[in-house]
N, C-alpha and C. Protein backbone atom coordinates (compact mmCIF):
# COMPACT_ATOMS: atom_id res chain seq x y z
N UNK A 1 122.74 29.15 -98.47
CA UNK A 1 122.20 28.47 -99.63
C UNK A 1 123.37 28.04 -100.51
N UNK A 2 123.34 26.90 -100.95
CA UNK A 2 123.97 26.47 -101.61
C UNK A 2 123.80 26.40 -103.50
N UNK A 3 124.75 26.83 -104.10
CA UNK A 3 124.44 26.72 -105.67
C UNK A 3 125.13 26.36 -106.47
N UNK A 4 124.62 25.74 -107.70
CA UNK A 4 125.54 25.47 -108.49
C UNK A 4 125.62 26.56 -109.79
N UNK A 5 126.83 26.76 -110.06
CA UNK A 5 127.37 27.87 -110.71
C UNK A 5 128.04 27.43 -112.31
N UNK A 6 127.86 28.02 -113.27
CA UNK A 6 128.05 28.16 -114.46
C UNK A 6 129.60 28.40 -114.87
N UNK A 7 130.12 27.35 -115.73
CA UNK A 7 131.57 28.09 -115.58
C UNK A 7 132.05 27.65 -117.23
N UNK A 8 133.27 27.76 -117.83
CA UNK A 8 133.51 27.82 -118.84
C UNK A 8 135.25 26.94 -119.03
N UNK A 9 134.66 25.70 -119.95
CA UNK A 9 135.76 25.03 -119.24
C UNK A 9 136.86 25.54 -120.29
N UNK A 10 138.23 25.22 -120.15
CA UNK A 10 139.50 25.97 -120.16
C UNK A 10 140.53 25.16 -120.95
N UNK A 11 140.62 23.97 -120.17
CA UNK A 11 141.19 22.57 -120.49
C UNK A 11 140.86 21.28 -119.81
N UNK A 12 141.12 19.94 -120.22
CA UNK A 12 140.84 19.03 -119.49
C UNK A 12 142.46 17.95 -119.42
N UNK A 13 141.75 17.34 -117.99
CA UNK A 13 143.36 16.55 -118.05
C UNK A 13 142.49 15.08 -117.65
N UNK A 14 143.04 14.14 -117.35
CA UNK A 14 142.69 12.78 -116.80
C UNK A 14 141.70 11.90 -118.28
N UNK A 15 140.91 10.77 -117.47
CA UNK A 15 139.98 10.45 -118.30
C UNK A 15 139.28 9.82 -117.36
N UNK A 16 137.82 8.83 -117.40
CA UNK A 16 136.94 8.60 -116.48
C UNK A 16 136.89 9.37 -115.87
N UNK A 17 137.05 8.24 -114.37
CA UNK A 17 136.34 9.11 -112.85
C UNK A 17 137.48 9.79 -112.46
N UNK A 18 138.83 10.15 -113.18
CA UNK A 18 139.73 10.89 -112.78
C UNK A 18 140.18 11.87 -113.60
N UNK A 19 138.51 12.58 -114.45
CA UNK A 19 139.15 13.43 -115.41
C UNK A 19 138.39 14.94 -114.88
N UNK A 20 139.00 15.83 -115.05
CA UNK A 20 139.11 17.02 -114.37
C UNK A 20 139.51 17.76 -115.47
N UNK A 21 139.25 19.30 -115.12
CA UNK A 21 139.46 20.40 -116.26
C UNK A 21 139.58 21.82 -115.02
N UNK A 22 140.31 22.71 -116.32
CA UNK A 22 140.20 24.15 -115.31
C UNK A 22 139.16 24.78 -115.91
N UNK A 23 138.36 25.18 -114.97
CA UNK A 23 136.99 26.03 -115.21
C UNK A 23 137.01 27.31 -114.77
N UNK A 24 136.71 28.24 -116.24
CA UNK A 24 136.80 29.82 -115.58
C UNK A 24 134.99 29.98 -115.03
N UNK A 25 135.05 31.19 -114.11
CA UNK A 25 133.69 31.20 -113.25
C UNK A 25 134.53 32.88 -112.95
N UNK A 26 133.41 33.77 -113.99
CA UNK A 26 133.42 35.28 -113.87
C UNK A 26 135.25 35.57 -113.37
N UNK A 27 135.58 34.95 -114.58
CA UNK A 27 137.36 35.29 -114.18
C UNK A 27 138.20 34.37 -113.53
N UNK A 28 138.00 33.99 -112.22
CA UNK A 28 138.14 32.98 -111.40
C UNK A 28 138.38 31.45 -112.10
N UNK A 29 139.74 30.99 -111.70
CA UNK A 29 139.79 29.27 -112.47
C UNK A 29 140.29 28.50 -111.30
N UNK A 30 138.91 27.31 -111.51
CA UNK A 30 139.59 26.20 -110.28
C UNK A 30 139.17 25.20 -111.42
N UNK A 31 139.93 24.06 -110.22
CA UNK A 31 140.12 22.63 -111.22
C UNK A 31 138.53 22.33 -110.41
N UNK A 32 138.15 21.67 -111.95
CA UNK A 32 136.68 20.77 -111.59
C UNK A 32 136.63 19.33 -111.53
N UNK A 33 136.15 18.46 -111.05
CA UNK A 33 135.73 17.00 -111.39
C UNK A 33 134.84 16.81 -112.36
N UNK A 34 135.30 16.06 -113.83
CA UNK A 34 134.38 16.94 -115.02
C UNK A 34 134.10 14.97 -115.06
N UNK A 35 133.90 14.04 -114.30
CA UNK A 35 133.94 12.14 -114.59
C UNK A 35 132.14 12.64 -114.72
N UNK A 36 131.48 13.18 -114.07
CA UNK A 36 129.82 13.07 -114.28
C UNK A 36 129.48 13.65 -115.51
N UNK A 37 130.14 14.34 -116.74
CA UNK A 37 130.16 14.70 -117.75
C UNK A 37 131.02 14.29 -118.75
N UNK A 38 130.90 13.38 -118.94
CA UNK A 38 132.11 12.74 -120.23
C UNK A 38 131.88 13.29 -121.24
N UNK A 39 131.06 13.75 -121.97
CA UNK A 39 130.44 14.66 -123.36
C UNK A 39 131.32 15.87 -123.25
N UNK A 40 131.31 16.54 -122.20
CA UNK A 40 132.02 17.75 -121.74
C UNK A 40 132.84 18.04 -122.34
N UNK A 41 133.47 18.98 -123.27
CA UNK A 41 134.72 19.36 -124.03
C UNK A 41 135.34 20.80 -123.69
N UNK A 42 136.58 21.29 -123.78
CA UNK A 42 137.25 22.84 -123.61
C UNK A 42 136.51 23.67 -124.21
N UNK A 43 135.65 24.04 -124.21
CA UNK A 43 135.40 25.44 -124.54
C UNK A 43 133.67 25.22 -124.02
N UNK A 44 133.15 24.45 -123.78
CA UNK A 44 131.76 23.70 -123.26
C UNK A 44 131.82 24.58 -121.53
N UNK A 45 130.02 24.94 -121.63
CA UNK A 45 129.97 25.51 -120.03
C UNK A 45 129.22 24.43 -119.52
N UNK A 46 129.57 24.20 -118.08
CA UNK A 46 129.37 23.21 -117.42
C UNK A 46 128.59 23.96 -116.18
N UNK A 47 127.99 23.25 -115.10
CA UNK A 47 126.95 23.70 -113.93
C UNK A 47 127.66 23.05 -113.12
N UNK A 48 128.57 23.49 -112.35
CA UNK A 48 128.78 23.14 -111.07
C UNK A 48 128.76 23.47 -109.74
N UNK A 49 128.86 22.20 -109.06
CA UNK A 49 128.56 22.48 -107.77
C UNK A 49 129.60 21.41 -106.26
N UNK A 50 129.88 22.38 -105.52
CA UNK A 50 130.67 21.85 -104.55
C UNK A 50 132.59 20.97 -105.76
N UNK A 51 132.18 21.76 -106.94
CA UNK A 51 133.72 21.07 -107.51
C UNK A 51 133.87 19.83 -108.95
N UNK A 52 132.29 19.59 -108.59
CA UNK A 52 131.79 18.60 -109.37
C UNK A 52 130.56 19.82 -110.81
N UNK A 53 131.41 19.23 -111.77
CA UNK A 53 130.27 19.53 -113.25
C UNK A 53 129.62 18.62 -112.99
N UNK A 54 128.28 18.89 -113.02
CA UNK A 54 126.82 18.15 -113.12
C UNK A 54 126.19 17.93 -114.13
N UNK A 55 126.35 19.18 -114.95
CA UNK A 55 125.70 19.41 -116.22
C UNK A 55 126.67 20.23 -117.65
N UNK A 56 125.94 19.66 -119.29
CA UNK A 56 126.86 20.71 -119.26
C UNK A 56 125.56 21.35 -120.25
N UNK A 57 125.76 23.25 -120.38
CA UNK A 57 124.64 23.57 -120.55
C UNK A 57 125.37 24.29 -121.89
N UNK A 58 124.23 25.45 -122.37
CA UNK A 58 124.77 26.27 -123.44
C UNK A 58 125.12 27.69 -123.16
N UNK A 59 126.11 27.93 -124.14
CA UNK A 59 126.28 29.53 -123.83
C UNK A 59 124.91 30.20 -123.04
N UNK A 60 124.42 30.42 -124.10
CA UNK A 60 123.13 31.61 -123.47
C UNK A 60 122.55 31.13 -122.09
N UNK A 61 122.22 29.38 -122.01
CA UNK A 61 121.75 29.21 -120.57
C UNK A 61 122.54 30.00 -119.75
N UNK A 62 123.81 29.57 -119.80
CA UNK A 62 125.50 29.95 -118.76
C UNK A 62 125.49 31.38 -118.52
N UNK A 63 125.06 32.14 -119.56
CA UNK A 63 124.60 33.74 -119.71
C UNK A 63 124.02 34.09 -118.82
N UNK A 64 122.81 33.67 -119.43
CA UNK A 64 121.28 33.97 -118.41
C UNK A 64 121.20 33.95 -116.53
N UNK A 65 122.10 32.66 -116.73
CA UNK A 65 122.05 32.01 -115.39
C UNK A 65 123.35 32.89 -114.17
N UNK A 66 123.98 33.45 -115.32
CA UNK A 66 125.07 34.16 -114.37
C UNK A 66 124.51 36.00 -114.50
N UNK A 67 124.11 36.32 -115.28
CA UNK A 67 122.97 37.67 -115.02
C UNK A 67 122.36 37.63 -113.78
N UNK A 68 121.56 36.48 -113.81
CA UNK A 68 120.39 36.49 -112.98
C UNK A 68 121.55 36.29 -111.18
N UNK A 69 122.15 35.63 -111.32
CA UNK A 69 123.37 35.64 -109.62
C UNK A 69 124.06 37.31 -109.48
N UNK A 70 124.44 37.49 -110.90
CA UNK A 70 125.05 38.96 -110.71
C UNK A 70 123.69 39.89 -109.70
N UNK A 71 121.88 39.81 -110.98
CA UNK A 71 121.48 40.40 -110.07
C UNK A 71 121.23 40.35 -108.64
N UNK A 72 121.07 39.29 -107.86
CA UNK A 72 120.84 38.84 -106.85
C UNK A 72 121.95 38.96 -105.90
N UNK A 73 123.08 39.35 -106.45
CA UNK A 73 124.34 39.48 -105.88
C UNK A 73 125.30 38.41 -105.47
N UNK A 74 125.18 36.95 -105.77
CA UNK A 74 125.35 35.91 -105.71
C UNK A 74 126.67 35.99 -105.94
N UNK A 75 126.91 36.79 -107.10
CA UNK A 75 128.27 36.73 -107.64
C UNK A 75 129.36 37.71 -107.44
N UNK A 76 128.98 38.52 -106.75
CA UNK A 76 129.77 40.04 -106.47
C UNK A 76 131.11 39.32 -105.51
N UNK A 77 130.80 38.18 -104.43
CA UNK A 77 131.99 37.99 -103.90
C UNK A 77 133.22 37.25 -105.19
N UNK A 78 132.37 36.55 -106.00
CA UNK A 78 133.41 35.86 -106.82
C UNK A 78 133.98 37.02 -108.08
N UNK A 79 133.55 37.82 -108.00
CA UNK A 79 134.17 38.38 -109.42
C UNK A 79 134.88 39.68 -108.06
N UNK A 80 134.61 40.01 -107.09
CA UNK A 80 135.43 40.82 -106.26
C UNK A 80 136.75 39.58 -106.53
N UNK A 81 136.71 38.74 -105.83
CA UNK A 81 138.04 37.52 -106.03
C UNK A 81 138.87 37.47 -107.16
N UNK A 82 137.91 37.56 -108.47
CA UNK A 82 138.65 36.96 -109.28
C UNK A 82 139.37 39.03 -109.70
N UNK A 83 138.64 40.20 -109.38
CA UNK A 83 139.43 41.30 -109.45
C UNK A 83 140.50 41.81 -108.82
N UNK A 84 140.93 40.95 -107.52
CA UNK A 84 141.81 40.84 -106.65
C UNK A 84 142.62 39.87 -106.95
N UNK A 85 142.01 38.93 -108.05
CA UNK A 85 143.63 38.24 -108.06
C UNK A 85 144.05 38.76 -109.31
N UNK A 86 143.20 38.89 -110.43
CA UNK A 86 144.07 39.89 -111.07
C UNK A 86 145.29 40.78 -111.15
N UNK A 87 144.91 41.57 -110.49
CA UNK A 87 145.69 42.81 -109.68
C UNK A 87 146.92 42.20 -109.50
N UNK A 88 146.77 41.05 -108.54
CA UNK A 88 148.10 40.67 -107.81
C UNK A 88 148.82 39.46 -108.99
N UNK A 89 148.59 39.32 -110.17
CA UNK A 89 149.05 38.88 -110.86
C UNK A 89 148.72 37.47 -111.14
N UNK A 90 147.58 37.37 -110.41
CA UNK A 90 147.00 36.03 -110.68
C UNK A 90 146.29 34.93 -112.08
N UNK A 91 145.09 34.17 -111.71
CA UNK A 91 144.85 34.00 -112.90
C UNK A 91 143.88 34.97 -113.18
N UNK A 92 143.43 35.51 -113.72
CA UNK A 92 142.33 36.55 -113.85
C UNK A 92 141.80 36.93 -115.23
């Protein structure tokens, strides 16, 4: 199954269809394709999926929505990741 995941953006670089940001996701930061959200600003949580922000939502949605994966376990591999890169001095 495929999902789109809640993340918390960090910074943004580019503009248009070539603007991108680093998005934290339970610790974990990858660069996103943030062009389907131009409203989108640094500190704004966004819904993404496959790399691409789709949406951008509110704290408490971003909350709710990452509870509910924690319970389901959705998220245990990504926050195992983002506790392992920690460790090793990563971004974490």
């Amino acid at each position: 199954m495929c999902l789109a995941v809640p993340g918390k953006i960090l910074s943004i670089t580019g503009t248009d269809e070539l603007r991108s940001g680093r998005v934290s996701f339970s610790g974990i930061v990858k660069e996103v394709n943030l062009a389907c959200v131009p409203e989108a600003k640094v500190g704004d949580y966004v819904i993404v999926h496959v790399g691409f922000a789709l949406n951008v939502v509110d704290e408490t949605e971003a909350q709710v929505t990452l509870d509910y994966l924690r319970q389901i376990g959705e998220l245990a591999e990504l926050e195992d990741a983002g506790a392992a890169s920690a460790g090793e001095g990563g971004e974490g």
